[in-house]
N, C-alpha and C. Protein backbone atom coordinates (compact mmCIF):
# COMPACT_ATOMS: atom_id res chain seq x y z
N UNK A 1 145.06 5.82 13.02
CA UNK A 1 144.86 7.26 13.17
C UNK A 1 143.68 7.56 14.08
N UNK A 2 142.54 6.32 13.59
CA UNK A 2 141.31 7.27 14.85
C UNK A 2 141.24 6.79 16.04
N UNK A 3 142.43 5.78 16.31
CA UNK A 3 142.68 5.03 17.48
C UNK A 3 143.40 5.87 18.61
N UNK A 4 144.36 6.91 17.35
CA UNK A 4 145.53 8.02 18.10
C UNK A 4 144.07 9.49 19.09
N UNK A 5 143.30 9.50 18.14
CA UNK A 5 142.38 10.53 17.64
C UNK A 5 141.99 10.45 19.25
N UNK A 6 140.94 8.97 19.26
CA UNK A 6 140.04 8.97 20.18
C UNK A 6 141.27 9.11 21.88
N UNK A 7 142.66 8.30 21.63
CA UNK A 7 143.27 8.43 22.90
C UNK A 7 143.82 10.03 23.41
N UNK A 8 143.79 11.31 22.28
CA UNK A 8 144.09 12.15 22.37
C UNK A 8 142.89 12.75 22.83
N UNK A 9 141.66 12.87 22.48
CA UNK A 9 140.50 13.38 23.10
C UNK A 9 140.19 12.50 25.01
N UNK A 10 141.06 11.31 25.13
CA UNK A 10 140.49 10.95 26.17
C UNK A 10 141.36 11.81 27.43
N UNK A 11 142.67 11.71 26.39
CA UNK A 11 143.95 12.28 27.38
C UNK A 11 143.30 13.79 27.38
N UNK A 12 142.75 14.52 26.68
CA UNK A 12 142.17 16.31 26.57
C UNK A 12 140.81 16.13 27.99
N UNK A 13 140.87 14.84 27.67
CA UNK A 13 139.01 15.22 28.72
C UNK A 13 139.64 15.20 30.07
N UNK A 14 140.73 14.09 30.92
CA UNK A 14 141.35 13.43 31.90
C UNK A 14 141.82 15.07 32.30
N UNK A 15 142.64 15.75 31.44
CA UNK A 15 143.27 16.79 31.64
C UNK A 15 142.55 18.01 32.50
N UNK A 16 141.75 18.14 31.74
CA UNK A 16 140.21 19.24 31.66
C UNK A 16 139.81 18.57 32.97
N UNK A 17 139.75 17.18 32.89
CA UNK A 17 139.23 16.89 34.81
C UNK A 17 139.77 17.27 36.06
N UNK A 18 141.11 17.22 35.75
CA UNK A 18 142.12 17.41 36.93
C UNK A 18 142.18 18.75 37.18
N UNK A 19 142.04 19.43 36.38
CA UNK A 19 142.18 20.46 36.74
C UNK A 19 141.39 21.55 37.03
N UNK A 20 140.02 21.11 36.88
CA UNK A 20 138.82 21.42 36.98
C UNK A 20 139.01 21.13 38.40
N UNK A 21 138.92 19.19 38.95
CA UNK A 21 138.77 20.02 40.47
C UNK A 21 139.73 20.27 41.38
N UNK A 22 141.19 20.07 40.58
CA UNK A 22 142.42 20.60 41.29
C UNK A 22 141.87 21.99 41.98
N UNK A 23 141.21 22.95 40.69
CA UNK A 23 141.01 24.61 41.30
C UNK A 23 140.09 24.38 41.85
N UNK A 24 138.93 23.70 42.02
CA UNK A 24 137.75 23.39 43.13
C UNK A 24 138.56 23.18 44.30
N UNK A 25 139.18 22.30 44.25
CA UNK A 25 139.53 22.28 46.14
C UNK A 25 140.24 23.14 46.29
N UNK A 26 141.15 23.35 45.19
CA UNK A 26 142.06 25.07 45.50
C UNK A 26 141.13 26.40 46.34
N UNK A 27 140.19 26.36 45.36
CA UNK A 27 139.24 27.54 45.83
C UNK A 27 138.75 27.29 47.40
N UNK A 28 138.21 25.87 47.26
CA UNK A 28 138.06 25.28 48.84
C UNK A 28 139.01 25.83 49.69
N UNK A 29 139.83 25.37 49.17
CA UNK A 29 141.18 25.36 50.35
C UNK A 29 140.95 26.86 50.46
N UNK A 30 140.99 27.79 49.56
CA UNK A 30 141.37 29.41 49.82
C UNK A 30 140.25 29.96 50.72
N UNK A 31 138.83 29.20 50.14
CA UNK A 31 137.72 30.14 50.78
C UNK A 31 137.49 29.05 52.34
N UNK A 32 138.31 28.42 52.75
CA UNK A 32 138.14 27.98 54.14
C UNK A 32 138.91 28.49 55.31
N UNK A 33 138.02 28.72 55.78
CA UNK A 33 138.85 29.98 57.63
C UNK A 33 138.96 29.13 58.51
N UNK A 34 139.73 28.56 59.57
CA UNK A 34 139.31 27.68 60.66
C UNK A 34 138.83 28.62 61.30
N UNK A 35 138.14 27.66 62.42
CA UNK A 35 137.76 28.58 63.55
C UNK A 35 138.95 29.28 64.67
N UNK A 36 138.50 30.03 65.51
CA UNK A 36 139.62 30.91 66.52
C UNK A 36 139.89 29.72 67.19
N UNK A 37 138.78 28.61 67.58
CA UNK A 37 139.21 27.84 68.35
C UNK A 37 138.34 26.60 68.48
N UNK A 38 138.93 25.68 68.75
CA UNK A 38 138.08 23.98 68.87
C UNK A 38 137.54 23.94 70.00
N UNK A 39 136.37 23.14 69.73
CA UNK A 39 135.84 22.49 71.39
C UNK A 39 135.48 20.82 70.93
N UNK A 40 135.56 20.49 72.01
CA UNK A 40 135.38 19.03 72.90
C UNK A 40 134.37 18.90 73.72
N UNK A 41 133.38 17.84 73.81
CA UNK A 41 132.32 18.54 74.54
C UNK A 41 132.43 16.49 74.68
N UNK A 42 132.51 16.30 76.24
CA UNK A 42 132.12 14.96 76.90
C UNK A 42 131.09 15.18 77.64
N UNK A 43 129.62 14.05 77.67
CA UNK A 43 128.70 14.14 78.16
C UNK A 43 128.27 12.82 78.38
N UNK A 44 127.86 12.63 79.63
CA UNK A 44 127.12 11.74 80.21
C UNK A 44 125.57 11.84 80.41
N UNK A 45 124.73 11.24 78.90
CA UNK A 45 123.75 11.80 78.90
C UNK A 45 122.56 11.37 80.35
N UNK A 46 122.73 9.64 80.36
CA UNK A 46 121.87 9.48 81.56
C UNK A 46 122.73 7.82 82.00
N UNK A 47 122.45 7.49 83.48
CA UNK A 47 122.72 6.58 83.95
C UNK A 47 121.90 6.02 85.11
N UNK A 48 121.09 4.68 85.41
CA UNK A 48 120.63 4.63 86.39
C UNK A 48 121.03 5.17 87.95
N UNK A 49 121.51 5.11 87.89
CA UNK A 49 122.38 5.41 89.57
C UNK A 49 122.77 7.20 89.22
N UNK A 50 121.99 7.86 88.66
CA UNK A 50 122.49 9.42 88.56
C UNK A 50 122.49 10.06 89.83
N UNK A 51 121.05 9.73 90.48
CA UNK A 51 120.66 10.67 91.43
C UNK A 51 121.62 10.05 93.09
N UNK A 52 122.05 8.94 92.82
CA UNK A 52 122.91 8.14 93.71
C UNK A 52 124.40 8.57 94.05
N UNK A 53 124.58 9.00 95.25
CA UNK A 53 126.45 10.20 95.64
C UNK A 53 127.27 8.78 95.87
N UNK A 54 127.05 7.89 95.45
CA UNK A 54 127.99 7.12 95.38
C UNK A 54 128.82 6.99 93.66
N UNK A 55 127.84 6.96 93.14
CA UNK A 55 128.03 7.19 91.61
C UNK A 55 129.63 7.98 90.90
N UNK A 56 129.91 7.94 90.27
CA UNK A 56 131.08 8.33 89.22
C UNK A 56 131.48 8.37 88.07
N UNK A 57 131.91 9.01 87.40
CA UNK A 57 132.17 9.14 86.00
C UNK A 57 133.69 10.10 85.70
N UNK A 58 134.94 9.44 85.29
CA UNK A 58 135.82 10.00 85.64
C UNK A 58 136.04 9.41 84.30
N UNK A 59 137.81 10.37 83.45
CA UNK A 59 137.67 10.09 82.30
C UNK A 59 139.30 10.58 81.79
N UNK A 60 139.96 9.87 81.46
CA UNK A 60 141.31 10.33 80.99
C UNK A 60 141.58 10.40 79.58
N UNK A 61 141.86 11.50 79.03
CA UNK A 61 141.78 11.59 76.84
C UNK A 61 142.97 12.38 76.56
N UNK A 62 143.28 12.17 75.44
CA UNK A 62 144.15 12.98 75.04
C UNK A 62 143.25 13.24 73.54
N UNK A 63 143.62 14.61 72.78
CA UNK A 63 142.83 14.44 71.38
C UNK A 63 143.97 15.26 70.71
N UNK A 64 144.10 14.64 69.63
CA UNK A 64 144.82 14.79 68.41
C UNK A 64 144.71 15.23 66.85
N UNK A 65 145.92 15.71 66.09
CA UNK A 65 145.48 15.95 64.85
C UNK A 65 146.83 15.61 64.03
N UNK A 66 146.20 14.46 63.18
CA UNK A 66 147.45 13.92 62.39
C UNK A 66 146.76 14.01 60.64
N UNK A 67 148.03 13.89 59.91
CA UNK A 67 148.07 13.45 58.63
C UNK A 67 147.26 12.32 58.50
N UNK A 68 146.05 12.40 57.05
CA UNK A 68 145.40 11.00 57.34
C UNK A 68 145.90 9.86 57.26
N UNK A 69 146.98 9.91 56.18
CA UNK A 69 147.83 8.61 56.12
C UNK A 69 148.66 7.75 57.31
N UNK A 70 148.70 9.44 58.01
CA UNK A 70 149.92 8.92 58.96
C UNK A 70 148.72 8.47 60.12
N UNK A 71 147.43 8.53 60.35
CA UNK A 71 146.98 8.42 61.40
C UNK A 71 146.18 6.94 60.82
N UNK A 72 146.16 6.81 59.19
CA UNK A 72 145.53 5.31 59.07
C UNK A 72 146.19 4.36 59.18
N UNK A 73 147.97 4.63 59.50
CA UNK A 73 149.19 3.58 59.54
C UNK A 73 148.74 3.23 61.01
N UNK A 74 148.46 3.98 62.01
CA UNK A 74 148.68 3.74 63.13
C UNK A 74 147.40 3.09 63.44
N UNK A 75 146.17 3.25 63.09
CA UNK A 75 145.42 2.49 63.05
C UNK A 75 144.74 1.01 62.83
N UNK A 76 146.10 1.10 61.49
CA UNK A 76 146.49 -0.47 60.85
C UNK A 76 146.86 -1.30 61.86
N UNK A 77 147.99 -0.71 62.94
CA UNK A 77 148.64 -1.30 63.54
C UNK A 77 148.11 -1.67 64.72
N UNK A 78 146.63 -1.62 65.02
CA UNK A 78 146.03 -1.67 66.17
C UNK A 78 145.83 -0.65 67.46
N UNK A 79 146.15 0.49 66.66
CA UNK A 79 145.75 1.65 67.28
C UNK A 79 146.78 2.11 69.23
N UNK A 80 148.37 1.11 68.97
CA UNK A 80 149.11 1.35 70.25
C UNK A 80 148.85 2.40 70.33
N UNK A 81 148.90 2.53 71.76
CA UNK A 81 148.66 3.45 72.73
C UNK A 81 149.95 4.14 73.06
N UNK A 82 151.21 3.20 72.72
CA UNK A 82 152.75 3.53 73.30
C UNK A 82 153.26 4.59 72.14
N UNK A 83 152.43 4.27 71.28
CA UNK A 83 153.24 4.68 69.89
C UNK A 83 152.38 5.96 69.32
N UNK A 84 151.17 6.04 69.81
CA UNK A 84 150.15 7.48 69.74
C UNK A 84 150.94 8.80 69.67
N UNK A 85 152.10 8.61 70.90
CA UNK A 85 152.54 10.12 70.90
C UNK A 85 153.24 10.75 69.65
N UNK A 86 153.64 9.67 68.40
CA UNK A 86 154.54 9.94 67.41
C UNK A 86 153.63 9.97 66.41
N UNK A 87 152.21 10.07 66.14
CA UNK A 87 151.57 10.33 65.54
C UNK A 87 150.96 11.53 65.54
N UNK A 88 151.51 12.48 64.58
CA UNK A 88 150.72 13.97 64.55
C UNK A 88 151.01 14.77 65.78
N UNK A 89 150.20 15.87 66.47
CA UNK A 89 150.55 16.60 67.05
C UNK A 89 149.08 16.84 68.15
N UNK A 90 149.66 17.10 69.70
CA UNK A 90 148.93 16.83 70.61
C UNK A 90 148.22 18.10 70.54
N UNK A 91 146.51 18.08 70.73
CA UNK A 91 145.36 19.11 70.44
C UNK A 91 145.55 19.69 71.93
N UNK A 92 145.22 18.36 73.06
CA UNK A 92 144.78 18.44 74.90
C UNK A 92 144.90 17.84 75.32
N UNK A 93 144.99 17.32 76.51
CA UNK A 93 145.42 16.46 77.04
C UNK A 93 145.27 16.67 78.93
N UNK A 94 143.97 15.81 79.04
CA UNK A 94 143.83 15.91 80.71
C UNK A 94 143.04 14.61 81.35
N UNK A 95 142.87 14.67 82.40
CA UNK A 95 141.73 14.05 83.36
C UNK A 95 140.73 14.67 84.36
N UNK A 96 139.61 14.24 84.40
CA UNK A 96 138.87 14.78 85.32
C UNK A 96 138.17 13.67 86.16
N UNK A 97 137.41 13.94 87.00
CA UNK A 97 136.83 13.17 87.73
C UNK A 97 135.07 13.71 88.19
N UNK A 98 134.20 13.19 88.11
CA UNK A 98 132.44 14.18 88.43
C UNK A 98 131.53 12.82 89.38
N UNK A 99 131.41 13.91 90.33
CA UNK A 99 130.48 12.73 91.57
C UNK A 99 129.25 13.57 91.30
N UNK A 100 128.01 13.52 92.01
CA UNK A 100 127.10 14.22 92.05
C UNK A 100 126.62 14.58 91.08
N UNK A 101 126.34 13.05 90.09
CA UNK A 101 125.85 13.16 88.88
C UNK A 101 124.32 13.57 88.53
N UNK A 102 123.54 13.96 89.67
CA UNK A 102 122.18 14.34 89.55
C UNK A 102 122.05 15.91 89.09
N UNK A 103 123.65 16.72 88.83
CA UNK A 103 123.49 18.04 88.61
C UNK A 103 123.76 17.37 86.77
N UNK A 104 123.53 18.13 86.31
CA UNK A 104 123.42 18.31 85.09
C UNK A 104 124.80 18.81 84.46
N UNK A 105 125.50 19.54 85.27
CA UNK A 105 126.40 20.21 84.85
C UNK A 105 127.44 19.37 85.12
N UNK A 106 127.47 18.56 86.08
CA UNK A 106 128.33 17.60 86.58
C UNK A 106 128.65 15.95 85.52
N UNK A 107 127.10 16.08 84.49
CA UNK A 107 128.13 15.57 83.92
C UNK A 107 127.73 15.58 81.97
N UNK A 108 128.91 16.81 82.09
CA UNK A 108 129.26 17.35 81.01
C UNK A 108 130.73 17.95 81.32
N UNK A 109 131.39 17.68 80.33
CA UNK A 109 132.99 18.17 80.16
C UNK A 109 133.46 18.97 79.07
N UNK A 110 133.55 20.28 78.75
CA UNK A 110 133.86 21.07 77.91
C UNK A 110 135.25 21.85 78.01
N UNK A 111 135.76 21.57 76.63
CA UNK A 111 137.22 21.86 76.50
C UNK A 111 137.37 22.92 75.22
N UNK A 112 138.25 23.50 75.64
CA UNK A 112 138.11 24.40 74.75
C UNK A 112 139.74 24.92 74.46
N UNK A 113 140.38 24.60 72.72
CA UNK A 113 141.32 25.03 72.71
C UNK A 113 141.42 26.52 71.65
N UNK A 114 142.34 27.20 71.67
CA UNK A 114 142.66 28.28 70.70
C UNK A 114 143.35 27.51 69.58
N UNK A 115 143.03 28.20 68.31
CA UNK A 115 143.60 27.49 66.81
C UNK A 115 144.72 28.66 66.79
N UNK A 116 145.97 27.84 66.79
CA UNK A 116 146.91 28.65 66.32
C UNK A 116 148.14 27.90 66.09
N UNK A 117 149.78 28.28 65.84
CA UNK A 117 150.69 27.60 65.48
C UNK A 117 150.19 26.19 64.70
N UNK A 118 150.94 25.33 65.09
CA UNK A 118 150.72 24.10 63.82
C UNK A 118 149.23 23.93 63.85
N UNK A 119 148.73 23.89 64.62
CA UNK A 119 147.40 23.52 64.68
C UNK A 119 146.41 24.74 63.43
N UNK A 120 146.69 26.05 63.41
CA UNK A 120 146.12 26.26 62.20
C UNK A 120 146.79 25.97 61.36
N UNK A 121 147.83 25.44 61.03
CA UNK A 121 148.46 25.89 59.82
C UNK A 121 147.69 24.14 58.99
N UNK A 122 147.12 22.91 60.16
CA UNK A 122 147.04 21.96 59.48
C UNK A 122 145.57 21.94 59.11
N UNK A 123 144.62 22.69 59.89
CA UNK A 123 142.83 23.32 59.55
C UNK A 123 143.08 23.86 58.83
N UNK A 124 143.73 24.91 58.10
CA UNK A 124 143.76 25.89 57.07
C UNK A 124 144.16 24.72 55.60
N UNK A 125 145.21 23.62 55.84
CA UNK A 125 145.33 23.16 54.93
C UNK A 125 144.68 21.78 54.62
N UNK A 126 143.58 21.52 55.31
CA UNK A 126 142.91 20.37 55.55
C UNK A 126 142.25 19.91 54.19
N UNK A 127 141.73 20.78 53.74
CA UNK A 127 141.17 20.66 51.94
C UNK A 127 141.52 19.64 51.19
N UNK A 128 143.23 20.37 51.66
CA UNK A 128 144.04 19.62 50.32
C UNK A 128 145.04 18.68 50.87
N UNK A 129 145.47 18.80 52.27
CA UNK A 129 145.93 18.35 53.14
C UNK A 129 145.51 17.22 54.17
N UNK A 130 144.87 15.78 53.60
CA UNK A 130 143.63 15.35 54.63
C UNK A 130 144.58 15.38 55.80
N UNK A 131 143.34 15.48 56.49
CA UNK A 131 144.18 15.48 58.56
C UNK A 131 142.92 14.62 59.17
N UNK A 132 143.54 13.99 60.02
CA UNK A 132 142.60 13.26 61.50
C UNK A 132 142.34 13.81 61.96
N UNK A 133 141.56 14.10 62.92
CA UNK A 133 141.11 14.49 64.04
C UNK A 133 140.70 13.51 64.92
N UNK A 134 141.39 12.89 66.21
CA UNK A 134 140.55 11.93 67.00
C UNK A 134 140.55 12.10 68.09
N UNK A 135 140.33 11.49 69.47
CA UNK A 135 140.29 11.48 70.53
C UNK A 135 140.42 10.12 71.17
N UNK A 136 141.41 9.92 72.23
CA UNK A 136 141.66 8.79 72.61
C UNK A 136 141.64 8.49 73.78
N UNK A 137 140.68 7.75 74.88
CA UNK A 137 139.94 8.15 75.97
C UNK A 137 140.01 7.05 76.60
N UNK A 138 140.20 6.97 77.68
CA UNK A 138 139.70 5.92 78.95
C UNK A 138 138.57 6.42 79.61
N UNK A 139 137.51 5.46 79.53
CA UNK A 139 136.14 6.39 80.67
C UNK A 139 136.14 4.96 81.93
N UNK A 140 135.66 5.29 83.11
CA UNK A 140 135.77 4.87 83.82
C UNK A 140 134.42 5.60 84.40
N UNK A 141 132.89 4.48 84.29
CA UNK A 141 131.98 5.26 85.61
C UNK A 141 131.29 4.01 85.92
N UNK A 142 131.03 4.42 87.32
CA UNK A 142 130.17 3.36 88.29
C UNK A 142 128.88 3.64 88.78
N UNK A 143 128.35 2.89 88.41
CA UNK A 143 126.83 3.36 88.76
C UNK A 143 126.48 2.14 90.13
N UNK A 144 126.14 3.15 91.07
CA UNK A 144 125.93 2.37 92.50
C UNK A 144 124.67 1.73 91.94
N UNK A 145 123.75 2.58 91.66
CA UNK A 145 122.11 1.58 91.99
C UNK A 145 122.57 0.27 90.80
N UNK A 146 123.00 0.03 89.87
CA UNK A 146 123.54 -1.16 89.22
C UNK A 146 124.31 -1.96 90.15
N UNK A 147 125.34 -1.43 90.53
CA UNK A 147 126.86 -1.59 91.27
C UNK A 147 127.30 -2.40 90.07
N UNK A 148 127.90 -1.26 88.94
CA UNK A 148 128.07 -2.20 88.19
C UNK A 148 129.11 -0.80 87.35
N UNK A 149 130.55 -1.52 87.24
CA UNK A 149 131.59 -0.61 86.70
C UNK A 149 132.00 -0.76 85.30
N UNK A 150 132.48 0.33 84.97
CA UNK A 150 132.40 0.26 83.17
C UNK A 150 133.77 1.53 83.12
N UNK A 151 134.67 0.17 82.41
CA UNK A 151 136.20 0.78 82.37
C UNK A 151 136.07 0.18 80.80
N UNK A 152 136.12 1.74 79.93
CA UNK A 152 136.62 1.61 78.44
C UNK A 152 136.95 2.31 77.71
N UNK A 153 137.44 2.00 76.36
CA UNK A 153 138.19 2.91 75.67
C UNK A 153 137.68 3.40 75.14
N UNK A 154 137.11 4.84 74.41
CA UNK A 154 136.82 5.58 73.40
C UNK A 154 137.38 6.59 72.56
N UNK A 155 137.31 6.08 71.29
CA UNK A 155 138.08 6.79 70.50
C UNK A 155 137.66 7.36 69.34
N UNK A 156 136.69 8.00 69.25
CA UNK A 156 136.29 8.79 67.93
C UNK A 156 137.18 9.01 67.07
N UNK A 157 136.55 9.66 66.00
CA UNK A 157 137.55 9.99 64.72
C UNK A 157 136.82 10.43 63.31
N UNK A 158 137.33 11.90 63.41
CA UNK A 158 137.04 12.81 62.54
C UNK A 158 137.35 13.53 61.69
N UNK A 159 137.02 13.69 60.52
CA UNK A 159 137.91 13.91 58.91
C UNK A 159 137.04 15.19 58.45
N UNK A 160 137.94 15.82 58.00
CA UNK A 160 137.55 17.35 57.48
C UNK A 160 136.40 16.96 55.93
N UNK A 161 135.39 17.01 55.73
CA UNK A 161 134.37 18.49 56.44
C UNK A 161 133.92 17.96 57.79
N UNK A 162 134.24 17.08 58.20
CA UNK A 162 133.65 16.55 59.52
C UNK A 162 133.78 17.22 60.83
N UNK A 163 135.30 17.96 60.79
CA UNK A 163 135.08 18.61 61.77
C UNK A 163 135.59 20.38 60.82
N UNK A 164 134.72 20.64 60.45
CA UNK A 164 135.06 21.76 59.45
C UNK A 164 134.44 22.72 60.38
N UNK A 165 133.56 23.17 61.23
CA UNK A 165 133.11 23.91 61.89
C UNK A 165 134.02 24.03 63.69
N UNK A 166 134.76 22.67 63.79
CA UNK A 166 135.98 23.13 64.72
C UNK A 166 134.92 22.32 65.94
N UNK A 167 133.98 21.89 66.35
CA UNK A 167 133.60 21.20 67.41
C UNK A 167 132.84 19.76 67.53
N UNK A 168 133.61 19.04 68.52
CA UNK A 168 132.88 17.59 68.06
C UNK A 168 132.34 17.42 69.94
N UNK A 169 131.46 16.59 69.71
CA UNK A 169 130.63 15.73 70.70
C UNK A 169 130.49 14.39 71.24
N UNK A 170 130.94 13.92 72.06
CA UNK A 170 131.08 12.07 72.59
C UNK A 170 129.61 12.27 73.60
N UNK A 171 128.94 11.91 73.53
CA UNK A 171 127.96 11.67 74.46
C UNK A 171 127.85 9.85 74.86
N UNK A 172 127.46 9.71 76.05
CA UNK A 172 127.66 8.30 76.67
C UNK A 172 126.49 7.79 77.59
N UNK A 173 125.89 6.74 77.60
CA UNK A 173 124.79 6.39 78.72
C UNK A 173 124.65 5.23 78.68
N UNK A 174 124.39 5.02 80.27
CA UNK A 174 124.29 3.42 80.49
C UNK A 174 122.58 3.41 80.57
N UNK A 175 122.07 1.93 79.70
CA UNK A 175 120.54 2.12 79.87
C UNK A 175 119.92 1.84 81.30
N UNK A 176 118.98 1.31 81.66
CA UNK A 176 118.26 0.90 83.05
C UNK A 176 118.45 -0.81 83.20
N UNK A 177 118.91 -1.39 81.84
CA UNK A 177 119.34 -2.71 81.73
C UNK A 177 120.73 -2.95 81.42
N UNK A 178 121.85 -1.72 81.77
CA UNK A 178 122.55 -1.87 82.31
C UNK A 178 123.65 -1.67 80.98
N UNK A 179 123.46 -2.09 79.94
CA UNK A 179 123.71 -1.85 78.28
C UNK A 179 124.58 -0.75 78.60
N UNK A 180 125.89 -0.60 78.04
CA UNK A 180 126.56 1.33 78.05
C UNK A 180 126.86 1.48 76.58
N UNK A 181 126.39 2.59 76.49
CA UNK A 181 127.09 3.12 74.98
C UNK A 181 127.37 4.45 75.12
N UNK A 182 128.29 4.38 73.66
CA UNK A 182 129.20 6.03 73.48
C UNK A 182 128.82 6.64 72.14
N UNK A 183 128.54 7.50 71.33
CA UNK A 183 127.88 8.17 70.72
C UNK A 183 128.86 9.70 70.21
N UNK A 184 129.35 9.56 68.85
CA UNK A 184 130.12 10.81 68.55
C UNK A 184 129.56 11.18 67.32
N UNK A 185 128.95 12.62 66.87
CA UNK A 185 128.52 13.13 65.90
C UNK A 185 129.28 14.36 65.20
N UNK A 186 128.79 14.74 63.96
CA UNK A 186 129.36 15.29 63.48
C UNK A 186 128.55 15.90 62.16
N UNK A 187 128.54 16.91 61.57
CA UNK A 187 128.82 17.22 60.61
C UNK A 187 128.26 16.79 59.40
N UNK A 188 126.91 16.25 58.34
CA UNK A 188 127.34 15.55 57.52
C UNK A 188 127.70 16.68 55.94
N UNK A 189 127.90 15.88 55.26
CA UNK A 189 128.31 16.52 53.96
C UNK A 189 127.31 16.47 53.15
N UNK A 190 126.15 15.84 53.60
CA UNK A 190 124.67 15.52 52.90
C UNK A 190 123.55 16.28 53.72
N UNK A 191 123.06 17.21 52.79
CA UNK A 191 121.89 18.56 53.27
C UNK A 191 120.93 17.62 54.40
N UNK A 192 120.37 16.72 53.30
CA UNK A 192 119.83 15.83 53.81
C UNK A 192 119.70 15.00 55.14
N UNK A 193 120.46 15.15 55.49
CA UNK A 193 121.38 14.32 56.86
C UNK A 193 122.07 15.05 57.67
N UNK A 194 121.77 16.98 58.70
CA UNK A 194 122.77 17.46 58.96
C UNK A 194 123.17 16.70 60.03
N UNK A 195 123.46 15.83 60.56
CA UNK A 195 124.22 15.11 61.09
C UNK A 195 125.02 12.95 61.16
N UNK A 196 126.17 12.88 61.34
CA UNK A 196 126.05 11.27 61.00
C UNK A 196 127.18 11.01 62.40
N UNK A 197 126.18 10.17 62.85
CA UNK A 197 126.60 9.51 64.23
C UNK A 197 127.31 8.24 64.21
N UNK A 198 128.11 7.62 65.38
CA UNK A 198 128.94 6.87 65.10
C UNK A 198 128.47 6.43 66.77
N UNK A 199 128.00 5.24 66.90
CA UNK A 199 127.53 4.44 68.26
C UNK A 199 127.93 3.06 68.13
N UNK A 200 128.83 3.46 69.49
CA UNK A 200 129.48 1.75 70.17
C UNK A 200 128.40 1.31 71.06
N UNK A 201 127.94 0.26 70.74
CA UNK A 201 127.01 -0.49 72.67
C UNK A 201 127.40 -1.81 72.83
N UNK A 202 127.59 -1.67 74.27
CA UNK A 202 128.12 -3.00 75.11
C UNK A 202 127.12 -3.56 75.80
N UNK A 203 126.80 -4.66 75.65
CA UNK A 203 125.35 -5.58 76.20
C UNK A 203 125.90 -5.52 77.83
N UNK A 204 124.71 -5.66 78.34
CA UNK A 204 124.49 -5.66 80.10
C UNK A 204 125.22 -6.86 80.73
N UNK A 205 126.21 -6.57 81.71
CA UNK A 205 126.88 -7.90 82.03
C UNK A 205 125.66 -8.83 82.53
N UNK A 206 126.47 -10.01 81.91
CA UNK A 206 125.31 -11.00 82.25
C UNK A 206 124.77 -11.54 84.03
């Protein structure tokens, strides 16, 4: 009997849990607005060879928003590139090219989409709905005073509250020893910490 007792109070507490934060993320989910619209923001913070017109930084991405499951299958699988397009639904999708990297403005890339059709309907349900958010990038820049070229992939990747405010950041720089790294932030969920960064670096060819 107090064996029934104690499994009936455990099954009353389990109950009382679920549903406690079932209506927490419910409420989440209700009291969350996306934004009108996302941005993308690529930046080339510094590179030896900036002030050099031979210099380049050119960059081909597409960025996306999938189901998390469906975007951690594809990840499993080594992240094809052939098979990307059947994952989730396309955010943007372009290329650019920036010489005359001593302007400031030249090298920074800002994209900017409107939230609407599927795309809100999967921010609005992100709460309860996990979704990806990533970006999947070829960068390609040459720095003359190095003479030294840097063809690679970058691919961030961002999970709601992460991108709960609708804008993410890749920033990139090659050091003076030649080292390149890529740099994507975001968001954190800890007061403590308003932000948590995610940095790739590639040692200086030898």
């Amino acid at each position: 009997m107090r064996a029934c007792t104690i499994r009936g109070i455990v099954a009353l507490l389990l109950t009382m849990w679920f549903a406690t934060h079932i209506g927490e993320a419910q409420s989440a989910a209700g009291s969350y607005s996306p934004p009108k619209e996302v941005t993308l923001i690529f930046e080339l913070q510094d590179l030896p060879g900036r002030d050099d017109p031979r210099s380049l930084w050119e960059l081909t991405y597409q960025w996306r928003i999938a189901d998390g499951r469906a975007f951690s299958e594809w990840v499993s699988t080594g992240m094809d590139s052939t098979k990307e397009s059947q994952v989730g639904i396309l955010i943007s999708k372009q290329s650019f090219t920036r010489r005359d990297l001593s302007k400031a403005e030249n090298r920074q890339f800002k994209i900017t989409v409107p939230v609407a059709g599927e795309l809100f309907e999967r921010l609005s349900e992100s709460t309860q709905r996990n979704q990806a958010i990533w970006v999947d990038a070829t960068v390609h820049i040459y720095d003359a005073k190095l003479n030294r070229q840097i063809i690679e992939r970058v691919n961030p990747a961002w999970r709601w509250p992460g991108f709960k405010d609708g804008s993410a950041r890749v920033v990139m720089q090659i050091t003076p020893l030649g080292s390149w790294s890529w740099t994507s932030a975001r968001p954190s969920a800890n007061k403590n910490q308003p932000t948590e960064t995610k940095t790739v670096t590639l040692p200086p060819r030898p």
